[in-house]
Protein backbone atom coordinates (compact mmCIF):
# COMPACT_ATOMS: atom_id res chain seq x y z
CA UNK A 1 13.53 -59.41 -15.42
CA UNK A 2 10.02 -59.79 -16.77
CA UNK A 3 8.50 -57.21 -18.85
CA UNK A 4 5.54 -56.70 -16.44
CA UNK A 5 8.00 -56.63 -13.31
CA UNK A 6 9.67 -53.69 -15.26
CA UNK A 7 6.44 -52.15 -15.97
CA UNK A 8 5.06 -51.98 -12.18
CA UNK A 9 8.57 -50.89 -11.36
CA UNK A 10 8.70 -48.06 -13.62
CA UNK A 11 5.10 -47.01 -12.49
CA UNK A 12 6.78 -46.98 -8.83
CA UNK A 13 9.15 -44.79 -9.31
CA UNK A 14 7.11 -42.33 -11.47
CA UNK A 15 4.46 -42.11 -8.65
CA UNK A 16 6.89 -41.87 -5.53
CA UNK A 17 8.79 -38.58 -8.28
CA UNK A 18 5.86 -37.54 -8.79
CA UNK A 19 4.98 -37.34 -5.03
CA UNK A 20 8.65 -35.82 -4.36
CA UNK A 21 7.74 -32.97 -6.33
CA UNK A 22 4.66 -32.41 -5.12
CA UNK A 23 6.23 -32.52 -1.78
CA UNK A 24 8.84 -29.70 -3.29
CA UNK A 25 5.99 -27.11 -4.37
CA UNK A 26 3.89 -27.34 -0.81
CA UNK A 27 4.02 -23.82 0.90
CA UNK A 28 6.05 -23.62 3.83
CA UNK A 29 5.20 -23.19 7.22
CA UNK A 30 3.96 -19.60 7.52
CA UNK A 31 5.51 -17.96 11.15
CA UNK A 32 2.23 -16.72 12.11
CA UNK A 33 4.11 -14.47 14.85
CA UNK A 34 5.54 -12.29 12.29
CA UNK A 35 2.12 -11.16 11.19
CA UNK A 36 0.73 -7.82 12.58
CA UNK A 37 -2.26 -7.58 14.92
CA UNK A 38 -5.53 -6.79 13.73
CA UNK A 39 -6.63 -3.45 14.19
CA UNK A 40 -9.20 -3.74 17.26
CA UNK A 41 -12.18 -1.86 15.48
CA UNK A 42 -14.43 -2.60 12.73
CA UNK A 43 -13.44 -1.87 9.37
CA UNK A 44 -15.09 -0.63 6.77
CA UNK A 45 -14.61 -2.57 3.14
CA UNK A 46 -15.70 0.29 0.92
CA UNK A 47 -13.76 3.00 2.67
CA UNK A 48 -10.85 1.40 3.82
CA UNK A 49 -10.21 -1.97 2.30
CA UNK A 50 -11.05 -1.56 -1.70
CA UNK A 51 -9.25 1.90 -1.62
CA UNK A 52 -6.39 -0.21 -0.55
CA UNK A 53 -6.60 -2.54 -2.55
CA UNK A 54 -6.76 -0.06 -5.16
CA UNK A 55 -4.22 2.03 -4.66
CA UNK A 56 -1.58 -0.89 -4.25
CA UNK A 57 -2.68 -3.88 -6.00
CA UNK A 58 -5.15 -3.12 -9.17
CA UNK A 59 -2.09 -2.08 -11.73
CA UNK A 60 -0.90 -5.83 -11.73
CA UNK A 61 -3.95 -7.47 -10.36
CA UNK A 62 -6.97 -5.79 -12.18
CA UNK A 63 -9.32 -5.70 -15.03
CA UNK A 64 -6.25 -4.82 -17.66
CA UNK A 65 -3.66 -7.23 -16.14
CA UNK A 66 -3.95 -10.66 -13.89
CA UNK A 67 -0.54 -11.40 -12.76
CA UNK A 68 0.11 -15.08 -11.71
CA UNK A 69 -3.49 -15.54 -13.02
CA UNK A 70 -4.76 -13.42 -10.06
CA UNK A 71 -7.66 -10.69 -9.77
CA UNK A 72 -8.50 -8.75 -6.66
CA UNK A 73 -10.95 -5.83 -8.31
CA UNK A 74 -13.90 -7.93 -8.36
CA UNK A 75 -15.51 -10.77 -5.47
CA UNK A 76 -15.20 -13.47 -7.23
CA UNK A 77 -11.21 -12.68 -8.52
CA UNK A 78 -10.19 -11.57 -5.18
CA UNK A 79 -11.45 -14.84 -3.10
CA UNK A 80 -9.48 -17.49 -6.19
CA UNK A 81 -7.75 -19.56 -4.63
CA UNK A 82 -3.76 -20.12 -5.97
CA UNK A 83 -1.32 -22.27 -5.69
CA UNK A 84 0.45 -20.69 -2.40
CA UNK A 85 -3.22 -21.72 -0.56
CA UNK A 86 -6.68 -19.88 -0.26
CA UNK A 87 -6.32 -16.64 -0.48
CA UNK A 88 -8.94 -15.13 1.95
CA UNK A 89 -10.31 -17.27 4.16
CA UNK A 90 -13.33 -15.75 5.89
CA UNK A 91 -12.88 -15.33 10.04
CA UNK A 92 -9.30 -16.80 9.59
CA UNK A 93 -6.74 -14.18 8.84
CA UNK A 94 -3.38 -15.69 9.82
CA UNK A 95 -4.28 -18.59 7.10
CA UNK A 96 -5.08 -16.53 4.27
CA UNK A 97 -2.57 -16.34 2.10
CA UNK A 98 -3.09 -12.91 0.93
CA UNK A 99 -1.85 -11.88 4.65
CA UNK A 100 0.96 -14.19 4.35
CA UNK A 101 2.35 -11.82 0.88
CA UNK A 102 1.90 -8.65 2.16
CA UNK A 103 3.80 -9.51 5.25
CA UNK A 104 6.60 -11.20 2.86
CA UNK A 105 6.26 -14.49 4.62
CA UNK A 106 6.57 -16.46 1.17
CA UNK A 107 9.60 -16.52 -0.60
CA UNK A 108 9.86 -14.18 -3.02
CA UNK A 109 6.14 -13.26 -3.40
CA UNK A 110 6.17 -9.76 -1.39
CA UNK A 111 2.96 -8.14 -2.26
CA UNK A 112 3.06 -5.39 -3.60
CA UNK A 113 6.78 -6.45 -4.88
CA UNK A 114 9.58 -4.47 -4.44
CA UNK A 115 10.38 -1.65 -7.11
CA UNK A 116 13.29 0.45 -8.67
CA UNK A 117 11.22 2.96 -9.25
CA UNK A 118 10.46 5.54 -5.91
CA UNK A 119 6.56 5.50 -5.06
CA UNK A 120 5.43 2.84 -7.40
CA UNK A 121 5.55 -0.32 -5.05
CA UNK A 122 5.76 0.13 -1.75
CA UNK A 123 4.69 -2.73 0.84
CA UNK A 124 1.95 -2.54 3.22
CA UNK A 125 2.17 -0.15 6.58
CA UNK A 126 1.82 -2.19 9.81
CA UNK A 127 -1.07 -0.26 10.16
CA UNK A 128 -2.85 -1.12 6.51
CA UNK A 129 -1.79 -5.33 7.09
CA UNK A 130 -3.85 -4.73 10.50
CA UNK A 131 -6.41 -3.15 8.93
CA UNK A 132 -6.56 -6.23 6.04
CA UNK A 133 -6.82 -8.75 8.93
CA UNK A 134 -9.36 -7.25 10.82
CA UNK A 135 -11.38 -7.53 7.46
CA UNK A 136 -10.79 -11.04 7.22
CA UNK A 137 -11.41 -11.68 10.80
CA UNK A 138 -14.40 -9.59 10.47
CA UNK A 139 -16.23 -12.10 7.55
CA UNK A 140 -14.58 -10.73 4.45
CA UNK A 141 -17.74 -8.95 3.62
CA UNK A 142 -17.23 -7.63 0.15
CA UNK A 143 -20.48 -6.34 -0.93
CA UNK A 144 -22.23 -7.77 -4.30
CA UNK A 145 -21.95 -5.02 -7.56
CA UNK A 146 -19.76 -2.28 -7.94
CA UNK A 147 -17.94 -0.75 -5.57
CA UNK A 148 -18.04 3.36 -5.45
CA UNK A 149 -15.27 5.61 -5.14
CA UNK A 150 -14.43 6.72 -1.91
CA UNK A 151 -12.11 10.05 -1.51
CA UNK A 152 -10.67 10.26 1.54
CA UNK A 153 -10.54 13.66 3.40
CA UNK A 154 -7.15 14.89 3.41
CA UNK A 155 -6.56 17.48 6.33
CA UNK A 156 -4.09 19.33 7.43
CA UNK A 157 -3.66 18.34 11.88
CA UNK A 158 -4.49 14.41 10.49
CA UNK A 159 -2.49 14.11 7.30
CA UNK A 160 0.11 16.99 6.64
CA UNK A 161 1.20 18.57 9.88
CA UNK A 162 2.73 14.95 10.76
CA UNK A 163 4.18 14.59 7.55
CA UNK A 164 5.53 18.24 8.02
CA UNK A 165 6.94 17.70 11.14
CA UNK A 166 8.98 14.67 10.24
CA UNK A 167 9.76 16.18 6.77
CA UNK A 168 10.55 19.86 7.50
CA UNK A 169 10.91 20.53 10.94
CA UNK A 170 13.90 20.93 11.46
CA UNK A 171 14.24 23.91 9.42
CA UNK A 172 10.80 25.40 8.97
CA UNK A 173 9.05 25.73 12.86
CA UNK A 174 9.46 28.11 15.76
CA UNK A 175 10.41 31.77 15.60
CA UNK A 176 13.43 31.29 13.92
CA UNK A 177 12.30 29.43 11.09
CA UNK A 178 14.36 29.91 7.49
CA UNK A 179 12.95 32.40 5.18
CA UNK A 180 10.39 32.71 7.83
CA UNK A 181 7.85 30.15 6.76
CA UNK A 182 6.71 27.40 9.73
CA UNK A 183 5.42 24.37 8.59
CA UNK A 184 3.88 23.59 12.11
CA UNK A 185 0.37 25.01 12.13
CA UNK A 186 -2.34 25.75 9.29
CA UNK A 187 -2.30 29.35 9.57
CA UNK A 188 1.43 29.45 9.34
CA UNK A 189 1.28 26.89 6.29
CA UNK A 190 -1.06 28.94 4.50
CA UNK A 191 0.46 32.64 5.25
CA UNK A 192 3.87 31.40 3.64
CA UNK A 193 7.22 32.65 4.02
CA UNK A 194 8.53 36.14 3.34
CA UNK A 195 9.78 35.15 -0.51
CA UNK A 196 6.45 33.95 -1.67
CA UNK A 197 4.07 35.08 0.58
CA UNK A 198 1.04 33.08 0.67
CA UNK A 199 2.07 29.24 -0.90
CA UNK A 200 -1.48 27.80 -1.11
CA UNK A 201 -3.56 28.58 -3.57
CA UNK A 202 -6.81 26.45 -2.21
CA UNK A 203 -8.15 23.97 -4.67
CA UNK A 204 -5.50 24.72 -7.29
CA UNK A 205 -2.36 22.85 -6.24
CA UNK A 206 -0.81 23.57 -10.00
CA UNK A 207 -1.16 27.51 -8.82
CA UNK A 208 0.29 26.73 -5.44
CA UNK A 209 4.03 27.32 -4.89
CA UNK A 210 3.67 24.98 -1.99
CA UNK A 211 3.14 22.10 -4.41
CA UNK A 212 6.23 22.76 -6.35
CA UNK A 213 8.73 23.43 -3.65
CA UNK A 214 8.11 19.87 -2.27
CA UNK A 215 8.50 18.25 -5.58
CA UNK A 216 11.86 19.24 -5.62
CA UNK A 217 10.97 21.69 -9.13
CA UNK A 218 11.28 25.34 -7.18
CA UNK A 219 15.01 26.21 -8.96
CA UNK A 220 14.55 29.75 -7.31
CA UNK A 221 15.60 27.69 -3.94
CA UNK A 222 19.33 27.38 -3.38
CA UNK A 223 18.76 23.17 -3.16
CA UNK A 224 15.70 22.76 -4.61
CA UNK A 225 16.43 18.66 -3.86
CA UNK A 226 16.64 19.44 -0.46
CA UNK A 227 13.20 19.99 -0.65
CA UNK A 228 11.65 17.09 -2.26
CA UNK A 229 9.74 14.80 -0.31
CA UNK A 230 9.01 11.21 -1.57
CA UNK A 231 6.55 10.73 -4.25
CA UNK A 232 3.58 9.75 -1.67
CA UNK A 233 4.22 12.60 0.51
CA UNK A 234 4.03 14.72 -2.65
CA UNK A 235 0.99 13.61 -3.52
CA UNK A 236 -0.69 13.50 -0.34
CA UNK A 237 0.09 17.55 -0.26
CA UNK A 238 -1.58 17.92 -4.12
CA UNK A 239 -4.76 15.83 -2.46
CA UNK A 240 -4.78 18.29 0.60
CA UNK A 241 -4.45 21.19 -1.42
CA UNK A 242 -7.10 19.87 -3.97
CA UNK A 243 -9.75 19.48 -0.94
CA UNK A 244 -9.45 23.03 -0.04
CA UNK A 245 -6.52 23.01 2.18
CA UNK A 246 -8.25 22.73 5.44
């Protein structure tokens, strides 16, 4: 064969591997189905969206560290695209890819990813993805400068009685209720049992026996385990008790 025949041929196959792998690293089809609705209100960014954000996706995607080169603290990090497509696409939703992690639609990309450790990566709610969409179908408005700090109100018939219910039930409601403490209104919460009397110490969860029976520390209890709630629950009673316990 002649050199230049060789040449042209090599160039061939180089561009049709080169095309082949290209081909290989293009995102699949995303089953839009599988997606949660929107939430049908209008949310708001600084109070619901950035404390999400936040809370779940700062500690691998924020000022200190930018896994897979990726920054959601700031505007102009947090609309990048990446290689698995554009991330938030304004109005659009179901073809932003940031919806398309959180719902674990790409292969091995969960957002926030899966973790060994209770209470330190847990995926999305339904409720939280719908909330994320609606943003995004919204505009993605993500005012310019800094963002403030938003606390939200914890509160007891909103947050904790719910949490109660499903947590403690059981044992802890009606007239019968074990070591006499009910767990199913505010007043009953914040009398206590008949071994501590009052549990609550308003504003001071580190003074509030409350606090340390659901941790799972209280070795006074028979199982103190028994107790524990999950890490989030915990916390959610500290930030209850911390706001006055209302």
């Amino acid at each position: 064969m002649k050199p230049l025949f060789l040449h042209r041929l090599a160039v061939c196959i180089l561009v049709a591997s080169s095309a082949a792998l290209a081909a290989d690293k293009k995102p699949a089809a995303i089953d839009v189905s599988k997606i949660p609705l929107p939430v049908p209100r209008k949310v708001d960014f600084e109070k619901e969206v950035y404390p999400m954000l936040k809370e779940s996706c700062f500690s691998c995607h924020g000022a200190e560290k930018q896994k897979g080169k990726y920054r959601c603290d700031t505007k102009a990090g947090a609309f990048k695209d990446t290689d698995y497509g554009p991330t938030i696409v304004p109005g659009k939703s179901e073809q932003s890819s940031l919806i398309h992690m959180v719902c674990g639609l790409v292969d091995e990309m969960l957002m926030p990813p899966p973790s060994d450790k209770p209470g330190k990566s847990e995926k999305l709610t339904p409720e939280q993805i719908g909330i994320l969409r609606a943003w995004i179908d919204q505009g993605a408005v993500w005012p310019d400068g800094a963002i403030a700090d938003y606390v939200k109100p914890v509160t007891f018939d909103t947050d904790i009685k719910p949490l109660f219910a499903t947590a403690c039930g059981s044992c802890h409601s009606g007239a019968e209720a074990r070591g006499g403490f009910q767990s199913d209104s505010l007043a009953a919460v914040l009398k206590g049992g008949k071994s501590y009397g009052a549990s609550v110490n308003a504003a001071t969860p580190a003074k509030s026996p409350l606090l340390t029976i659901v941790s799972g520390l209280d070795e006074d209890l028979p199982l103190p385990e028994k107790h524990k709630l999950p890490p989030k629950s915990v916390e959610l009673v500290r930030k209850w008790i911390q706001q006055g316990a209302k």
